[in-house]
Protein backbone atom coordinates (compact mmCIF):
# COMPACT_ATOMS: atom_id res chain seq x y z
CA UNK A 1 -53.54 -25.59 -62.09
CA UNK A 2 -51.05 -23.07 -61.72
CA UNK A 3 -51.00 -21.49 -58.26
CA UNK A 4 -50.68 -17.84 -57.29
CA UNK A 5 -48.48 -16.48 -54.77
CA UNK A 6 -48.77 -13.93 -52.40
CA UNK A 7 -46.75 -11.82 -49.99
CA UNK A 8 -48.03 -11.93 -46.12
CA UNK A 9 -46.86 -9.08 -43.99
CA UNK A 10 -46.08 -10.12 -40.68
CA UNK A 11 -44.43 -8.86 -37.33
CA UNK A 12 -41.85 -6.73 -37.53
CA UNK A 13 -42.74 -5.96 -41.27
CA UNK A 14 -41.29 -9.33 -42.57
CA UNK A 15 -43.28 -10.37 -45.85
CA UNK A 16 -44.01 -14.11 -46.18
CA UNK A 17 -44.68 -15.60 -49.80
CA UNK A 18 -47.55 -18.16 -49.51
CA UNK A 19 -50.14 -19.63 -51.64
CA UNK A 20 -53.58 -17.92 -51.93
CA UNK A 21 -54.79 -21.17 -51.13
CA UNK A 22 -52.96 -21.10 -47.65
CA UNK A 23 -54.76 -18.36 -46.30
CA UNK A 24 -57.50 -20.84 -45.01
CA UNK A 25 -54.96 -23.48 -44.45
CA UNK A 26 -54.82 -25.01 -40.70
CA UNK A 27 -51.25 -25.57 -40.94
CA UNK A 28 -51.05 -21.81 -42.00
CA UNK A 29 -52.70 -20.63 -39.03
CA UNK A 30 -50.68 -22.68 -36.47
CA UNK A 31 -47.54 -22.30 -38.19
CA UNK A 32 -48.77 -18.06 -38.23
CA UNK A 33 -49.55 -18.67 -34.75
CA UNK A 34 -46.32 -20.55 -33.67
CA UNK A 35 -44.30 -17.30 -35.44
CA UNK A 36 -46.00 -15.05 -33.55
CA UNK A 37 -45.09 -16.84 -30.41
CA UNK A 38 -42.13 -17.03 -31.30
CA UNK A 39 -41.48 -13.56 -32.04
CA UNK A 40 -43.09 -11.88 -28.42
CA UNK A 41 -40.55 -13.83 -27.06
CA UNK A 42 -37.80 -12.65 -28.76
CA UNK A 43 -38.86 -9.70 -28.49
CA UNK A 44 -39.53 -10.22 -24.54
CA UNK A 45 -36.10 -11.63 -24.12
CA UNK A 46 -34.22 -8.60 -25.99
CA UNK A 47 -36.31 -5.94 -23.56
CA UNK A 48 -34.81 -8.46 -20.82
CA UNK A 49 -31.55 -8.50 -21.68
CA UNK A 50 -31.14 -4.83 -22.51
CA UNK A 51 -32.60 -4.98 -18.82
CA UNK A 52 -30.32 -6.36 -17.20
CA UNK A 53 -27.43 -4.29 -19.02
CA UNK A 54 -29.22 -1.27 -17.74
CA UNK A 55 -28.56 -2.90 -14.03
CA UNK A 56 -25.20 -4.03 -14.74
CA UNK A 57 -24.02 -0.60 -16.08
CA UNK A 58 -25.73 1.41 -13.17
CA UNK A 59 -23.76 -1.27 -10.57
CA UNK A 60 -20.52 -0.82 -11.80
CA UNK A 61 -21.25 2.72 -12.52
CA UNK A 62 -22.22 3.15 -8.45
CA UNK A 63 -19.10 1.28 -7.48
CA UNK A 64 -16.87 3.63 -9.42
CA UNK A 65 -18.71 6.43 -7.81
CA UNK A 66 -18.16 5.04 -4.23
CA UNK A 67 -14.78 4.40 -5.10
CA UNK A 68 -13.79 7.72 -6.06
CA UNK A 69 -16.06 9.08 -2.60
CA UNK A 70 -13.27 7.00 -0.56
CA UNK A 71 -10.55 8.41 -2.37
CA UNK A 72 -11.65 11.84 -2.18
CA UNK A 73 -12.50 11.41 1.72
CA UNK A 74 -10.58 13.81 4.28
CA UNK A 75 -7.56 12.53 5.51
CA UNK A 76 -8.77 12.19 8.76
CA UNK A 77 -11.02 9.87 7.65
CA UNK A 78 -8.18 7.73 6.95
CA UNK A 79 -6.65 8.26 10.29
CA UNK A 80 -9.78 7.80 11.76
CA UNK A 81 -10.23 4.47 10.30
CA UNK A 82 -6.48 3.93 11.20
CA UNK A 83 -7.40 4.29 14.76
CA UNK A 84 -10.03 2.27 15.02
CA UNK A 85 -8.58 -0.65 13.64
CA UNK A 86 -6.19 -0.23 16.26
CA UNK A 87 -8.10 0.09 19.27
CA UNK A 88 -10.60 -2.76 18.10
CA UNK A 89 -7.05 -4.90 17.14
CA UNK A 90 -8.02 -5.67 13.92
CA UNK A 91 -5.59 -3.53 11.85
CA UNK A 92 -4.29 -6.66 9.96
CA UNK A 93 -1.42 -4.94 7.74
CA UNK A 94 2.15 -5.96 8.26
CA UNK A 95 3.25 -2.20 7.53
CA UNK A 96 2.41 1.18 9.07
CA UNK A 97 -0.55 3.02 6.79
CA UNK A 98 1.19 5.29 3.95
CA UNK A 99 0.30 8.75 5.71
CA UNK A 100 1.75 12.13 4.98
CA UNK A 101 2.44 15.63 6.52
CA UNK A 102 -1.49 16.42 5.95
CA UNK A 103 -2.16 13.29 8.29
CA UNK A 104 0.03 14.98 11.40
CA UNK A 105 -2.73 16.59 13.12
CA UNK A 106 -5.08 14.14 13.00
CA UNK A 107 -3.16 11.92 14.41
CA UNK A 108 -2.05 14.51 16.91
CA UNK A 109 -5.46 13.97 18.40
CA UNK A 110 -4.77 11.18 19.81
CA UNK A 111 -1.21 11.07 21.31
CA UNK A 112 -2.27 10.84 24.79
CA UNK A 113 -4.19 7.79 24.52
CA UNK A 114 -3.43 4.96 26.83
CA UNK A 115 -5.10 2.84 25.72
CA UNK A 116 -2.90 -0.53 25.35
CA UNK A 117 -2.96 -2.42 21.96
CA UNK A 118 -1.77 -5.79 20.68
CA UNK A 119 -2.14 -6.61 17.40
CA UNK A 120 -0.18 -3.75 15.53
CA UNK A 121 2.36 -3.62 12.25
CA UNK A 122 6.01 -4.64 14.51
CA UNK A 123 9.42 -4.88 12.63
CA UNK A 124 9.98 -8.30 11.93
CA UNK A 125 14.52 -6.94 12.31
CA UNK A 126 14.08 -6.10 15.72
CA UNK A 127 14.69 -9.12 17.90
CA UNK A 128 12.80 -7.62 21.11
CA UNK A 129 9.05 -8.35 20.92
CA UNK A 130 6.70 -5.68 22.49
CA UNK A 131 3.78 -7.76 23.57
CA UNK A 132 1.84 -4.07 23.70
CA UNK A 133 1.92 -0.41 23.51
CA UNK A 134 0.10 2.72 24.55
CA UNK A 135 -2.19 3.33 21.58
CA UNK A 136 -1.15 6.91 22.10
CA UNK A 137 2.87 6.38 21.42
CA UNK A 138 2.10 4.00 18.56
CA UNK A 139 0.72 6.84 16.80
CA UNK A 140 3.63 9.13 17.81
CA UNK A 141 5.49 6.54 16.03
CA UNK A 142 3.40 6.75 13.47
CA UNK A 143 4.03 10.09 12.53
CA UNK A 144 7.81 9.46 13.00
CA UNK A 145 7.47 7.16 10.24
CA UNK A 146 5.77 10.33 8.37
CA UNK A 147 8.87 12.15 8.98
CA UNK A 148 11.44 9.42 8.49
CA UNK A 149 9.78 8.72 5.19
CA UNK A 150 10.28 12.54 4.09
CA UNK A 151 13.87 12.93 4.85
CA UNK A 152 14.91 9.01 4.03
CA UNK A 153 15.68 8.48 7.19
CA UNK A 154 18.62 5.70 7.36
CA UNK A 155 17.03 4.75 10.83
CA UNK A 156 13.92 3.64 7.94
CA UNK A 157 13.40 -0.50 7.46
CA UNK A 158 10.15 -0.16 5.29
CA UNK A 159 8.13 2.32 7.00
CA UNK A 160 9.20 1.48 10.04
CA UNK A 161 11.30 4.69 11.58
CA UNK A 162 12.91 2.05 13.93
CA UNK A 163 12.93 -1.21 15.23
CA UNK A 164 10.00 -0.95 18.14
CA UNK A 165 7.66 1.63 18.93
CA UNK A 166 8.98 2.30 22.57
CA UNK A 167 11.87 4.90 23.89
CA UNK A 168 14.99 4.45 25.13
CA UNK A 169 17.41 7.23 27.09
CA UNK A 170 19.95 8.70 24.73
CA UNK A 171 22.70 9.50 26.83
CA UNK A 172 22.55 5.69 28.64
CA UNK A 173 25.60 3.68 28.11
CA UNK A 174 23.45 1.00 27.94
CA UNK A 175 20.20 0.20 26.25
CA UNK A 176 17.38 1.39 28.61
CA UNK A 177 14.13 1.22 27.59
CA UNK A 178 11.61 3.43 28.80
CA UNK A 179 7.78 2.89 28.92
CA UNK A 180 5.73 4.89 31.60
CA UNK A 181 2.81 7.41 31.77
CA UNK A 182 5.85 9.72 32.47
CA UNK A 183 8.05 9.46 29.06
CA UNK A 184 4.46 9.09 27.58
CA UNK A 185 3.27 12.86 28.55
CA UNK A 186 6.78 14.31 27.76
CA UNK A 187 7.05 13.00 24.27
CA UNK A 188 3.82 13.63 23.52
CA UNK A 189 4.01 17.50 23.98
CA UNK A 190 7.13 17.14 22.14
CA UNK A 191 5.68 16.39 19.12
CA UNK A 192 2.58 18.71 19.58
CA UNK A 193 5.20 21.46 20.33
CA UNK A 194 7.24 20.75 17.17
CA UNK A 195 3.68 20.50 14.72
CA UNK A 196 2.26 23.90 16.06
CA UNK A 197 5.23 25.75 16.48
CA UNK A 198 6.23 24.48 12.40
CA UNK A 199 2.56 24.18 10.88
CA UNK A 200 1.97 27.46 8.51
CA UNK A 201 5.73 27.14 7.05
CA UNK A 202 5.94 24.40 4.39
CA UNK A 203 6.90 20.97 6.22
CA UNK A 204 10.30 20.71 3.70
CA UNK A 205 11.61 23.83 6.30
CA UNK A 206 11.25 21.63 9.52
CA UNK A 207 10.97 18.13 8.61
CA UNK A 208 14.33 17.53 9.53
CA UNK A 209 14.09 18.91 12.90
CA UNK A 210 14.05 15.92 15.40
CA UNK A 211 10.87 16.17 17.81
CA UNK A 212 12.71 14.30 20.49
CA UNK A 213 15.71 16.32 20.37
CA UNK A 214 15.57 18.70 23.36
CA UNK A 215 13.91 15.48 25.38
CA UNK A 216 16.04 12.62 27.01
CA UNK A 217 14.02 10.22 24.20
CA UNK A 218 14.79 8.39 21.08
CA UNK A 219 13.31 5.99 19.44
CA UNK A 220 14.54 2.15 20.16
C-alpha cells in the first residue's frame, strides 16, 4: 500500500513530513513531545544568554562611566587623595604624584601641617636617609617638584626637585641642614607669598621665580 505523506507544522514554524499513519503513532507523540522539550529549552537558554550579555554590557558600560567620573574629578580631589595617603602612610609610589600648576593651591592648604610622616616617595641618589618629615614641607616639596618639572630644572632626578625634602642654609660653607617649626613657618609663607602674589598672570611669567629666594632656604 502506498503511503501518503504529510507536512506537520511545528514550533517555530518548522514543517515535519510524516506519514498519515503517524499521527496516532506513540513514537510520534513522544518523539513530538521530546522536540518540544527540546525546543523551550533552547529557547530558554537563548533568553539566558542574551541575559547575561545585557549584564555584561551594562558592567563594563558602568566601569567606563566611573572611570571617566575619576578622570574628570577636581584636582583637589587628587591632592586630597594625595594627602591622605600620606598622613595614613600608605602612599606606596616610588615617585612624587604627576601634579601641575592647577594643583598649587590645593596643596597650599596644607603647608603648615606638622604632622610627621614616614613612608613617602625619597630619592633613592641621595645618600642621607630622612627617617621623617613634616607632612607640611613634604608638600612644599611637592610643589617644587611642580615647578622644577615646568622649567626642567637641572636640580630634577625624576620628579624629584632634589635629593631630600628638608632645607639647608645657602650661604653656609658647609652643608647645614635645617629642620625646625622655625624654617617650617618661614618657607611656608614663602611659597604662599609667591602663589598669591603670581596667581591671575599665566604661571609661564613666574615659574621661574625661585620661592626660596629672598629666604636663607634651599632645598638639600
Amino acid at each position: 500500500m502506498k503511503l501518503s505523506r504529510c507536512n506537520l507544522r511545528l514550533r517555530n514554524n518548522i514543517e515535519v513530513p510524516y506519514t498519515s499513519r503517524c499521527r496516532t503513532s506513540k513514537a510520534f507523540k513522544k518523539d513530538l513531545l521530546s522536540y518540544n522539550i527540546l525546543t523551550f529549552e533552547y529557547d530558554k537558554l537563548k533568553i539566558e544568554m542574551k541575559t547575561k550579555l545585557t549584564f555584561i554590557c551594562l558592567t563594563i558600560l558602568a566601569t567606563l562611566t566611573s572611570s571617566c567620573d575619576e578622570n574628570i574629578s577636581t584636582k583637589s580631589e587628587s591632592v586630597e587623595n594625595y594627602i591622605r595617603l600620606l598622613k595614613s602612610n600608605q602612599y606606596r609610589s616610588d615617585n612624587l604624584p604627576l601634579f601641575t600648576y592647577q594643583d598649587i593651591p590645593f596643596l597650599l592648604e596644607y603647608r603648615n601641617e606638622t604632622q610627621l610622616i614616614t613612608n613617602y616617595p625619597r630619592n633613592m641618589i641621595s645618600s642621607y636617609y630622612q627617617p621623617e618629615c613634616a607632612l607640611g614641607m613634604y608638600v612644599l616639596w611637592t610643589i617644587e617638584s611642580i615647578r622644577a618639572i615646568s622649567i626642567n630644572s637641572t636640580s630634577l632626578m625624576q620628579r624629584f626637585p632634589s635629593q631630600n625634602p628638608i632645607l639647608a642654609l645657602k650661604n653656609s660653607t658647609e652643608l647645614k641642614l635645617v629642620s625646625d617649626n622655625t624654617s617650617h613657618s618661614i618657607v611656608a609663607k614663602a611659597y604662599s607669598d609667591w602663589w598669591t602674589s603670581n596667581k591671575n598672570i599665566d604661571f609661564n611669567t613666574f615659574k621661574n621665580i625661585d620661592p626660596l629666594e629672598k629666604t636663607d632656604y634651599k632645598w638639600h
